[in-house]
Protein backbone atom coordinates (compact mmCIF):
# COMPACT_ATOMS: atom_id res chain seq x y z
CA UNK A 1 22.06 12.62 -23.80
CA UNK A 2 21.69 15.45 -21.22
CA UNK A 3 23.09 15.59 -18.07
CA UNK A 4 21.53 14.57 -14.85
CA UNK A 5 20.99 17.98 -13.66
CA UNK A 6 19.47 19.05 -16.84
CA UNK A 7 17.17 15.79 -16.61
CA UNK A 8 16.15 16.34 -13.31
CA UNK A 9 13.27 17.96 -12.11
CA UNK A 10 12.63 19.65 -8.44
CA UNK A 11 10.18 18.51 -6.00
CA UNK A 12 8.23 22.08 -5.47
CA UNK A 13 5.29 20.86 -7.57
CA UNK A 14 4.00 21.50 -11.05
CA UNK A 15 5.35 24.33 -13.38
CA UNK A 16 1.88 25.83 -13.87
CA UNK A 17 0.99 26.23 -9.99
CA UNK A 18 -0.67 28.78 -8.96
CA UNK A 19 1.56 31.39 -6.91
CA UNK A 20 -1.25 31.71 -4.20
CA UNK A 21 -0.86 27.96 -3.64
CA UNK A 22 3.04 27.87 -3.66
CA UNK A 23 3.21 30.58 -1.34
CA UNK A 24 0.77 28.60 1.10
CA UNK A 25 3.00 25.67 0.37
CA UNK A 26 6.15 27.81 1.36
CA UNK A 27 4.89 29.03 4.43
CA UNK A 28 3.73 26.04 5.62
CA UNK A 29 7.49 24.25 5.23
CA UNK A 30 8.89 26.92 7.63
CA UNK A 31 6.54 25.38 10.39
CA UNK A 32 8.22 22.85 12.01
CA UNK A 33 6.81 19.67 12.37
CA UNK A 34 4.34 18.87 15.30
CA UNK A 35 5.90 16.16 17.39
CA UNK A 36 4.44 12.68 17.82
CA UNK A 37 3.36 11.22 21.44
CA UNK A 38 6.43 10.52 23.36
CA UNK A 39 7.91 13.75 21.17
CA UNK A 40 8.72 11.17 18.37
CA UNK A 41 9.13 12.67 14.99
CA UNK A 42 9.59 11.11 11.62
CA UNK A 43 13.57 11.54 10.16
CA UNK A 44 13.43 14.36 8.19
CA UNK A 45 15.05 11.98 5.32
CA UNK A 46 11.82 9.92 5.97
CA UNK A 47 9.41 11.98 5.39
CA UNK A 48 9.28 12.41 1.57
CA UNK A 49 8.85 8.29 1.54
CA UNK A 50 5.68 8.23 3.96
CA UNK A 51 3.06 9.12 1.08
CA UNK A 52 4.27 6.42 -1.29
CA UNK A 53 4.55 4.02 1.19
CA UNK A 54 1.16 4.64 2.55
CA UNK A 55 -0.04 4.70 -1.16
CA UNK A 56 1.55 1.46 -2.16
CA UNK A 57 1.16 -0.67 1.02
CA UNK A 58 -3.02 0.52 0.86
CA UNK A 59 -3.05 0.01 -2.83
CA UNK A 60 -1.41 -3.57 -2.18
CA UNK A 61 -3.07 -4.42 0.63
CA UNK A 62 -6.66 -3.50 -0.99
CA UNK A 63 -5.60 -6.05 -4.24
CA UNK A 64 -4.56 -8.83 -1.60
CA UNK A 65 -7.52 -8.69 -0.24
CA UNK A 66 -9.38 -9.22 -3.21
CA UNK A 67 -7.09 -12.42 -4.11
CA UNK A 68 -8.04 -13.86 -0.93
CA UNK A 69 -11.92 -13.44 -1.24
CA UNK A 70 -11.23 -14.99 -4.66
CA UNK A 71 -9.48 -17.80 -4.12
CA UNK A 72 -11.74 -19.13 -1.28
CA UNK A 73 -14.69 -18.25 -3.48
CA UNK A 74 -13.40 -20.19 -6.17
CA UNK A 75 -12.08 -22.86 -3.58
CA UNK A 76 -9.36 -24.61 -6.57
CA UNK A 77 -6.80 -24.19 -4.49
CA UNK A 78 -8.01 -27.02 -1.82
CA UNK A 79 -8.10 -30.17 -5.06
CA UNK A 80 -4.45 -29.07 -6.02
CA UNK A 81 -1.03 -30.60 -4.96
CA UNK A 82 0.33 -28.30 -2.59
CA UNK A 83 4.13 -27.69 -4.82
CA UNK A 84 1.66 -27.01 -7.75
CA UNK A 85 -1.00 -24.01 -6.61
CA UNK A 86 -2.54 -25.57 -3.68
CA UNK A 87 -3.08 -25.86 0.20
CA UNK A 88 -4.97 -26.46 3.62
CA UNK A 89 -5.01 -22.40 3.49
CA UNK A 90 -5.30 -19.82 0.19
CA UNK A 91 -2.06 -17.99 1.32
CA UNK A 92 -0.55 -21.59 0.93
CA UNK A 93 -0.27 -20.54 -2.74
CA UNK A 94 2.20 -18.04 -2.31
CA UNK A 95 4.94 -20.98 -1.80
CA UNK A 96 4.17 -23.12 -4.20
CA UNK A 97 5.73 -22.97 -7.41
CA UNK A 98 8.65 -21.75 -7.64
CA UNK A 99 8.02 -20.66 -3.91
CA UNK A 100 8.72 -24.61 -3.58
CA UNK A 101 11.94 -24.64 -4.96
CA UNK A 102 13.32 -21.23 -2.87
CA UNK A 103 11.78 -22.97 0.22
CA UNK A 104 13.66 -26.01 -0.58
CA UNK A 105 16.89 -24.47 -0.71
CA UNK A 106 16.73 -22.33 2.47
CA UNK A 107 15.85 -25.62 4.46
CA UNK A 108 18.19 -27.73 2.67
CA UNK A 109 20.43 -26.15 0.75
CA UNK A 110 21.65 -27.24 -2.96
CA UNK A 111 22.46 -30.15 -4.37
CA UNK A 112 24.10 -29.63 -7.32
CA UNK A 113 24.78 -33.16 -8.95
CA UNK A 114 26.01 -34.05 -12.25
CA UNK A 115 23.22 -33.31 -14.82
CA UNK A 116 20.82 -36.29 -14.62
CA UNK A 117 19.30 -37.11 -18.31
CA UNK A 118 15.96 -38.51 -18.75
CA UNK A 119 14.07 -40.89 -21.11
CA UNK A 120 13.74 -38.93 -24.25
CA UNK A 121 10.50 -37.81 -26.16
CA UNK A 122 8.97 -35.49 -23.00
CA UNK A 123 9.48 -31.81 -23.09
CA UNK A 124 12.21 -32.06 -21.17
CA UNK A 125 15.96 -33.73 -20.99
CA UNK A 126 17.07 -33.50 -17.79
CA UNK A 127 16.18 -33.38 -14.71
CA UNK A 128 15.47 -30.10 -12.35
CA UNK A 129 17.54 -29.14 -9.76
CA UNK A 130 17.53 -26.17 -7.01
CA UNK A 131 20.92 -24.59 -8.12
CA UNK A 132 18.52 -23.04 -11.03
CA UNK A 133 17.70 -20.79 -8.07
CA UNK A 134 19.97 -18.50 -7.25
CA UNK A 135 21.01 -17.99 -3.22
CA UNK A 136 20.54 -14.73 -2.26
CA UNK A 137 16.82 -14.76 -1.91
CA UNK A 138 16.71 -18.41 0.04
CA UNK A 139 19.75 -16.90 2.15
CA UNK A 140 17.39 -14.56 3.56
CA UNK A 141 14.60 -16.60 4.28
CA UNK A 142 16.98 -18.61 6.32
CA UNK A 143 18.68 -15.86 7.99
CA UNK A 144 15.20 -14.58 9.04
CA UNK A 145 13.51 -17.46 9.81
CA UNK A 146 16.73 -18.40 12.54
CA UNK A 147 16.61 -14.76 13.87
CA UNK A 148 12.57 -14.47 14.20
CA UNK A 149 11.53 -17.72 14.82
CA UNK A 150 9.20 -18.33 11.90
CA UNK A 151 8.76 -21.08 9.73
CA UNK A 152 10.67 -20.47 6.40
CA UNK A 153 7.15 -19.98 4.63
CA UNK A 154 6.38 -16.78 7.04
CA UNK A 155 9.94 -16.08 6.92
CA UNK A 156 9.85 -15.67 3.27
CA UNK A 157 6.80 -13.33 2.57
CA UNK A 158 8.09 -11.23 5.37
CA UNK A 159 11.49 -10.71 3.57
CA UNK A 160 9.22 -9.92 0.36
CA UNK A 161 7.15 -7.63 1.61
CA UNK A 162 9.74 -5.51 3.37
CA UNK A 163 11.51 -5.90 0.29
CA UNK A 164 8.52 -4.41 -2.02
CA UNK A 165 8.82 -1.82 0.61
CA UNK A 166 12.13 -0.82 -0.26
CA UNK A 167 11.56 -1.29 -3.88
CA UNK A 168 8.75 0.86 -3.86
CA UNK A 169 10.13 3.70 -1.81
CA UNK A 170 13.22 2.89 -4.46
CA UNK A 171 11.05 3.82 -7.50
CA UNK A 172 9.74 6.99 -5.81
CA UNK A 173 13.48 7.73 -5.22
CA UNK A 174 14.16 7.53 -8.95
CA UNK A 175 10.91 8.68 -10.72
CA UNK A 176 11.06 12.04 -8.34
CA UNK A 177 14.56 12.69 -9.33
CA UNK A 178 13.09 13.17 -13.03
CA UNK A 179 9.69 14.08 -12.78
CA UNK A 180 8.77 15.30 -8.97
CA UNK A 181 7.75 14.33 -5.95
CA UNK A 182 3.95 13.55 -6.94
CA UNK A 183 5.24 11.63 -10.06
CA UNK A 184 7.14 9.49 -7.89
CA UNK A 185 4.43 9.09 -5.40
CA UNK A 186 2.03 8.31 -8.33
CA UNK A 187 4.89 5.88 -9.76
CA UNK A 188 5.11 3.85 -6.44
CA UNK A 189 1.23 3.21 -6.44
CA UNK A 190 1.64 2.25 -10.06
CA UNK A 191 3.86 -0.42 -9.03
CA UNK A 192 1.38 -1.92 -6.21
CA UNK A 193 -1.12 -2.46 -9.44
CA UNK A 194 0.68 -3.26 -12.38
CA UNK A 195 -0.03 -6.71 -13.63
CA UNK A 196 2.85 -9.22 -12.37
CA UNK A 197 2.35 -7.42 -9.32
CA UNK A 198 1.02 -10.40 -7.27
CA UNK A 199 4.93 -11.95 -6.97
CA UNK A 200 5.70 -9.11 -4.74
CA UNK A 201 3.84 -10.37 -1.77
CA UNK A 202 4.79 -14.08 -2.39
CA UNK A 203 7.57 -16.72 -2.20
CA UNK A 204 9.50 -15.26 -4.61
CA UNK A 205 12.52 -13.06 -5.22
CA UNK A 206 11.19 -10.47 -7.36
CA UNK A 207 10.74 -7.77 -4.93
CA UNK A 208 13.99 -8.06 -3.49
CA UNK A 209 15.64 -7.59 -7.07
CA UNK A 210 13.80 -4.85 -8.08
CA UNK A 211 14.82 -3.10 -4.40
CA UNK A 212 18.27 -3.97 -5.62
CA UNK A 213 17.40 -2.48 -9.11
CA UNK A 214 16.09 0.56 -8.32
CA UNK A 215 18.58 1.76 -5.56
CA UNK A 216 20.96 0.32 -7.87
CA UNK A 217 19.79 2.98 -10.78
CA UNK A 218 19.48 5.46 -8.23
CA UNK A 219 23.23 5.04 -6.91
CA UNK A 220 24.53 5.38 -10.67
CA UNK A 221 22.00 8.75 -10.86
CA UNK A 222 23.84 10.28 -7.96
CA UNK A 223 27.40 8.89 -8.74
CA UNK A 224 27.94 6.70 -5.61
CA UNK A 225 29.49 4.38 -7.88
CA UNK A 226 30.77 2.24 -5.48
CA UNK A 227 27.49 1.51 -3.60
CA UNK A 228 25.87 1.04 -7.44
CA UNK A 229 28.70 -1.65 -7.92
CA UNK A 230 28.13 -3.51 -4.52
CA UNK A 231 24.12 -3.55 -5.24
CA UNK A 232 25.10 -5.24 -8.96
CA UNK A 233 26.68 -7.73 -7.28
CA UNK A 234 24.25 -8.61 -4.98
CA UNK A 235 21.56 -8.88 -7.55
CA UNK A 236 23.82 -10.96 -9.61
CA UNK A 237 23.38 -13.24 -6.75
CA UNK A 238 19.33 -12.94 -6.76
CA UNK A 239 18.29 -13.43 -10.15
CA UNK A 240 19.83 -14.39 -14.15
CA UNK A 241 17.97 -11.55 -15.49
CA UNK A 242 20.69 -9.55 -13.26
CA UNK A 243 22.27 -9.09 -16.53
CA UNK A 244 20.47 -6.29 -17.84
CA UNK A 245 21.39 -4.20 -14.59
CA UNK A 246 25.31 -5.04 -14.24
CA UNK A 247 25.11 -4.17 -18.13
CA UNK A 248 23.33 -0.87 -17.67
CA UNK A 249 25.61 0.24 -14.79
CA UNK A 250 28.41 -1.08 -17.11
CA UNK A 251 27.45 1.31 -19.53
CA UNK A 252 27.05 3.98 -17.61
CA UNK A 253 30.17 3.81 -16.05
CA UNK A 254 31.66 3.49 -19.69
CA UNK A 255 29.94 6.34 -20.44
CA UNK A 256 31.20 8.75 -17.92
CA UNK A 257 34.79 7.48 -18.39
CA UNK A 258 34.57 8.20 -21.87
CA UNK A 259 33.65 12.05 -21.48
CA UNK A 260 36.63 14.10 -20.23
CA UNK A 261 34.61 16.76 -18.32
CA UNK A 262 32.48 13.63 -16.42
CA UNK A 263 36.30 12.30 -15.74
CA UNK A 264 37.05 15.53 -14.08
CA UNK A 265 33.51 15.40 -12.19
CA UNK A 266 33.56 12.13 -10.58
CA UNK A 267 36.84 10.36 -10.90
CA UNK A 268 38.10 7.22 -12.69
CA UNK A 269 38.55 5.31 -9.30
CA UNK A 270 34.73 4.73 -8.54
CA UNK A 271 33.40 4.05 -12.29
CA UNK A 272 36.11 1.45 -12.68
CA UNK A 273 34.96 -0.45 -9.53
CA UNK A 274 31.43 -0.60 -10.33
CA UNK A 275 32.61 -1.68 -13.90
CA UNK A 276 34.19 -4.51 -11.96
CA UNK A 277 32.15 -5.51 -9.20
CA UNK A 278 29.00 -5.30 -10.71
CA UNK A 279 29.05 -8.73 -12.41
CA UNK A 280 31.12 -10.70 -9.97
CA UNK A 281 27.90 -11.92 -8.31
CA UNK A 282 26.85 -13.53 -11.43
CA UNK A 283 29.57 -14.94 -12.71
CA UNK A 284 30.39 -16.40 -9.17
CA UNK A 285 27.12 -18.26 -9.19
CA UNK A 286 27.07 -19.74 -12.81
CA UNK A 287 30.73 -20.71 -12.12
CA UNK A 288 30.07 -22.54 -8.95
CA UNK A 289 27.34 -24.06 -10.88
CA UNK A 290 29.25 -25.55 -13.60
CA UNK A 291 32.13 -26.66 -11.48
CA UNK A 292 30.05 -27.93 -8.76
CA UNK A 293 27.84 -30.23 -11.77
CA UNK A 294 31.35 -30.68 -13.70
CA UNK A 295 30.02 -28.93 -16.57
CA UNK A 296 30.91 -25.11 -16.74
CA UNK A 297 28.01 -24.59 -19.09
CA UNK A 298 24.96 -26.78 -16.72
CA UNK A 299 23.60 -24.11 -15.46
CA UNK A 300 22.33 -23.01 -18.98
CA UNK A 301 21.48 -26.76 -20.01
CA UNK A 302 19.50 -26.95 -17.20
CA UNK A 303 17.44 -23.80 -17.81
CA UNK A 304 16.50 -25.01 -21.42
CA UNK A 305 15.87 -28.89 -20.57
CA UNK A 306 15.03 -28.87 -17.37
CA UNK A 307 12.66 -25.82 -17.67
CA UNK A 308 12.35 -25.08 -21.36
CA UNK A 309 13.54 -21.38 -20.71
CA UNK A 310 16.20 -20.18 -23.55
CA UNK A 311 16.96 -17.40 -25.40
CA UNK A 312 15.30 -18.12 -29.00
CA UNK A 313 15.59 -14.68 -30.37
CA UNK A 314 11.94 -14.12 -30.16
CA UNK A 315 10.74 -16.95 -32.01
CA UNK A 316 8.40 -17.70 -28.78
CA UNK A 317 7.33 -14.91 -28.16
CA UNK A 318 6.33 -14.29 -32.18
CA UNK A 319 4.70 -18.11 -32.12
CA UNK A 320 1.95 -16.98 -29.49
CA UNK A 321 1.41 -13.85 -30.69
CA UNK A 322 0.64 -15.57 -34.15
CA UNK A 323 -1.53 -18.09 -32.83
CA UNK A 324 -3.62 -15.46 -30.26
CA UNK A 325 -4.12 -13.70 -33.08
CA UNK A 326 -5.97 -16.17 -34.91
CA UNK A 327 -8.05 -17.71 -31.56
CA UNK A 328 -5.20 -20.91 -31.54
CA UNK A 329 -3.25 -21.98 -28.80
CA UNK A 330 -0.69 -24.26 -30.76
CA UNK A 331 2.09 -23.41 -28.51
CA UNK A 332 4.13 -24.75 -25.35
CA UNK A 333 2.81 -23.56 -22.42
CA UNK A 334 -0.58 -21.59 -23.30
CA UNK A 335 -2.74 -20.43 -20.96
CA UNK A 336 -5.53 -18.37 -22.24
CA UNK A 337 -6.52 -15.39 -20.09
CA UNK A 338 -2.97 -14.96 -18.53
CA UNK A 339 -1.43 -14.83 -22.36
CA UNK A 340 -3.93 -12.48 -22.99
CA UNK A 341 -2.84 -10.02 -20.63
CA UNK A 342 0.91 -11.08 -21.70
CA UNK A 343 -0.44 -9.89 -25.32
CA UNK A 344 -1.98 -6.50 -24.19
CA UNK A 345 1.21 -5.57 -22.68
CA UNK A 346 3.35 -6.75 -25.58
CA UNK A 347 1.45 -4.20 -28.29
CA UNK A 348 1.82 -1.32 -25.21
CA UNK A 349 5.29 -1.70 -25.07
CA UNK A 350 5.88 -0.06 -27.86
CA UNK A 351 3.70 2.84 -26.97
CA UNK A 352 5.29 2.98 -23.20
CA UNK A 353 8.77 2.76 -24.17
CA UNK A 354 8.22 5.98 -26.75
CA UNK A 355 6.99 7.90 -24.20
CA UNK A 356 10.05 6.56 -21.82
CA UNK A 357 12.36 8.06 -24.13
CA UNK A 358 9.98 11.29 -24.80
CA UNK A 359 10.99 11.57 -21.19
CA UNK A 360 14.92 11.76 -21.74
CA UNK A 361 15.83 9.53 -19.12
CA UNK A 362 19.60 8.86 -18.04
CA UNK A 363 21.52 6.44 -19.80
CA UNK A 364 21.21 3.64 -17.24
CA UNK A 365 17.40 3.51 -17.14
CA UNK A 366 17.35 3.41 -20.29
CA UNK A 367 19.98 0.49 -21.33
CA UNK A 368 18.54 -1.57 -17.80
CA UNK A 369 14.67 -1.36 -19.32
CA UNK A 370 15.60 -2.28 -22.87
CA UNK A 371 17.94 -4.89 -22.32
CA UNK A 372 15.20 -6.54 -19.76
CA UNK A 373 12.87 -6.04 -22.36
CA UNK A 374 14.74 -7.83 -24.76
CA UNK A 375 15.72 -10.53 -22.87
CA UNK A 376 11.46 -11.24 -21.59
CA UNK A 377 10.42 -10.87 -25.20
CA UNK A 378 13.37 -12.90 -26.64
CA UNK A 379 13.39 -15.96 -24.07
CA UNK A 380 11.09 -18.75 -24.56
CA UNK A 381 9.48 -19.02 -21.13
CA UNK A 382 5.91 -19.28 -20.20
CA UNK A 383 4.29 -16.48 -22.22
CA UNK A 384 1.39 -16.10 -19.00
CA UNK A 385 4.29 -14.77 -17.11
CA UNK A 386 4.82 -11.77 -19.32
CA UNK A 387 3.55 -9.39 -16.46
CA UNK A 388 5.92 -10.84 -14.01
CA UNK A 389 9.25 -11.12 -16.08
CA UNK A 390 8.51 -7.20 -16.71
CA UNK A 391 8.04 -6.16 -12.87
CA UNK A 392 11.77 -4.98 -12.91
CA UNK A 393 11.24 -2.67 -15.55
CA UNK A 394 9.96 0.45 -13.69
CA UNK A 395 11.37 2.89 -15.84
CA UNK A 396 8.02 2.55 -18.05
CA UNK A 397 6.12 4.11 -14.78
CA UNK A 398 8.09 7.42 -15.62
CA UNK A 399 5.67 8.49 -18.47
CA UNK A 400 2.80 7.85 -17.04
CA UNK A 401 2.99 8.50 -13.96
CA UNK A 402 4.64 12.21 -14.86
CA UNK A 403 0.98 12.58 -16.72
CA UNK A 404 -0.99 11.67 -14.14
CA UNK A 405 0.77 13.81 -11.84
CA UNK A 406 -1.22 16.55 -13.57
CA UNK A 407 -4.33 14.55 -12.55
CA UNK A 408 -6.23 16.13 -9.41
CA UNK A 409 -6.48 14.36 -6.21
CA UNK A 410 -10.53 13.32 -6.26
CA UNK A 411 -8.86 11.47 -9.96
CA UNK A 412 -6.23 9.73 -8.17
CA UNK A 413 -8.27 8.48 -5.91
CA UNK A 414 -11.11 6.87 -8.49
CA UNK A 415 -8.28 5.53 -10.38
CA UNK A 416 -5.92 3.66 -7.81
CA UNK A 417 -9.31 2.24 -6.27
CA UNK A 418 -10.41 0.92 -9.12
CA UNK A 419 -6.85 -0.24 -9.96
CA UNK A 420 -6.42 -1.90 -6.83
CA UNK A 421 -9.52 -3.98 -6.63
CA UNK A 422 -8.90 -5.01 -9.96
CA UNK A 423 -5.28 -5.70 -9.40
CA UNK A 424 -6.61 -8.58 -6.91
CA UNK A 425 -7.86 -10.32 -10.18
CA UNK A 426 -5.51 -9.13 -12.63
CA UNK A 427 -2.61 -8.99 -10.99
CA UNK A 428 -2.97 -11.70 -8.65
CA UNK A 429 -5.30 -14.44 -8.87
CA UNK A 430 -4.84 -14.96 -12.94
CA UNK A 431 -1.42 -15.47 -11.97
CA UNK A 432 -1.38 -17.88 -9.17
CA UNK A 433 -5.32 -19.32 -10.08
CA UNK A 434 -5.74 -19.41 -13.53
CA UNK A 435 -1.72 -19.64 -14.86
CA UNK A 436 1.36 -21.53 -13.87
CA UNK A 437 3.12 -18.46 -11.82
């Protein structure tokens, strides 16, 4: 494993560029910025985030568009329950489901009551409960919604789409520390498109984990351990699948302690504490869980009967890939055209992760996208989801989007507005139209 300033590369553009151009490109940087009206300028420390910003909120806001004109074409929406996929309105989607559940918790809080059997021979033994949910997430709907004045439903896609924000300026921040600027501008419109993409501007809390995430990574990357510890934490309080973070930065940690010359570098004192910190979120939550339901394991009985969601080892996972194989949908949970697009990205994660590694990315993007890997592929769940239990694993944008860099800008511009009309369908309405999201 190299070091971080042998992985990284610069931001002054592509090794084969012409000298003409970087000379242009030199002499314009000496020219100081033009001022705005009212001589407002951008923060210098802003200004290397306003591309991908601009390319992932136009890239979103072109595949949101197309959800909308879908759903009221299709008009489903209006016959269903309003918990389960439906509304008065087609943005009434994005709180139903487990948008429900988060909304329930930031008006009301949790409950959390002895586990509560039910009659056997249904798919499920007990009965759900919000503490399934974790807090941070419905925290900040609340907080908003008392300091803005909205309604905890506008309160909540505000605080997820200022979180994709700050996710998506957080994968440029990582991507351009290993493959340049224009990879990591190319990597933050990847992640407006990908499929799973439509939970980022909905009722749920995976854009603010994968904000955590990737400033997280980014923090452990620089060696501000102690700000990589605090953001562990708070994603232990977001999300279970926090584990696969507070174990990479774990490692990582490890990792430098273990090496005398990285001791020398950067201390004991701040590996130590992220070692530490970074999983006291977690095991807060699932404690206060089982002591609050007097059973220190509930939290885990509740995610397998009360949702059917359990680490099998893969079993799952293998039992739809058999059947979709064969045209069959003898499994819990099916759903045929969002498996599909769970099954496409299954078979390319084989292919994506190779070219990951091609890469040589630090040690903590690498242990946080295999262990998430793992625990999506390994987890029965609903299969449908696939896209959206993968969102967090951005590292798999590095390979590509270091290729496309390469790619001119007429390219770029066929392919993320293709991509983005697409994603409305894709991305969006198979989740919340034509799956269980």
């Amino acid at each position: 494993m190299t070091t971080l300033s042998e992985e990284t590369s610069t931001d002054s553009g592509l090794p084969d560029e012409p000298r003409k151009r970087r000379h242009w490109r030199d002499l314009r940087s000496r020219i100081p910025a033009r001022p705005l009206a009212g001589h407002l300028t951008m923060p210098a420390g802003a200004r290397p985030y306003a591309a991908p910003l601009a390319l992932y909120g136009v890239a979103k806001l072109t595949g949101f568009g197309v959800f909308a004109w879908l759903l009221e074409s299709a008009g489903e929406y209006r016959k269903k329950n309003p918990r389960f996929g439906g509304g008065a309105h087609w943005w009434d989607v994005l709180g139903s489901w487990d948008g429900w559940w988060y909304l329930q918790v930031a008006e009301k809080g949790y409950d959390p009551r002895p586990l509560e059997r039910l009659d056997p021979g249904g798919m499920f033994s007990v009965k759900q409960n919000s503490v399934a949910y974790f807090p941070l997430y419905p925290a900040l709907i609340r907080s908003v919604s008392e300091i803005t004045g909205l309604g905890l439903f506008g309160a909540g896609l505000l605080v997820s789409v200022l979180a994709s924000f700050v996710a998506a300026a957080g994968v440029y921040a990582v991507i351009s520390l290993l493959a340049g600027a224009r990879a990591g501008t190319i990597a933050a419109g990847l992640w407006a498109v990908v499929p799973g993409a439509g939970a980022e501007w909905a009722v749920y809390s995976e854009s603010l984990f994968v904000a955590i995430a990737t400033w997280c990574c980014y923090c452990v990357m620089k060696r501000q351990w102690v700000a990589a510890g605090l953001l562990a934490f708070a994603a232990g309080l977001n999300r279970p699948t926090s584990a696969a973070l507070i174990g990479a930065v774990g490692l990582a940690a490890l990792w430098t302690l273990a090496r005398r010359e990285s001791r020398r570098e950067h201390g004991v004192a701040g590996p130590l504490y992220a070692m530490f910190a970074a999983p006291l979120g977690l095991l807060t939550y699932i404690t206060w869980v089982g002591v609050s339901m007097g059973d220190l394991t509930a939290y885990f009985t509740l995610q397998k009967e009360g949702w059917a969601h359990y680490f099998d080892f893969g079993h799952y996972t293998y039992d739809v890939l058999r059947n979709t194989a064969v045209g069959k949908h003898d499994y819990a949970f099916a759903f045929t055209v969002p498996d599909l697009i769970g099954v496409q990205l299954v078979l390319a994660l084989p292919f994506l992760i190779a070219l990951m590694l091609r890469k040589r990315p630090p040690l903590v993007l690498v242990a946080y996208t295999l262990a998430g890997i793992v625990s999506v592929l390994g987890t029965q769940q609903m299969f449908g989801n696939t896209a959206r239990y993968l969102l967090p694993c951005f590292p798999l944008l590095l390979a590509p989007a270091a290729a496309m860099s390469r790619l001119r800008l007429p390219s770029l511009i066929v392919f993320f507005t293709t991509a983005a009309l697409a994603s409305g369908w894709y991305a969006h309405y198979v989740m919340f139209e034509l799956g269980i999201p």
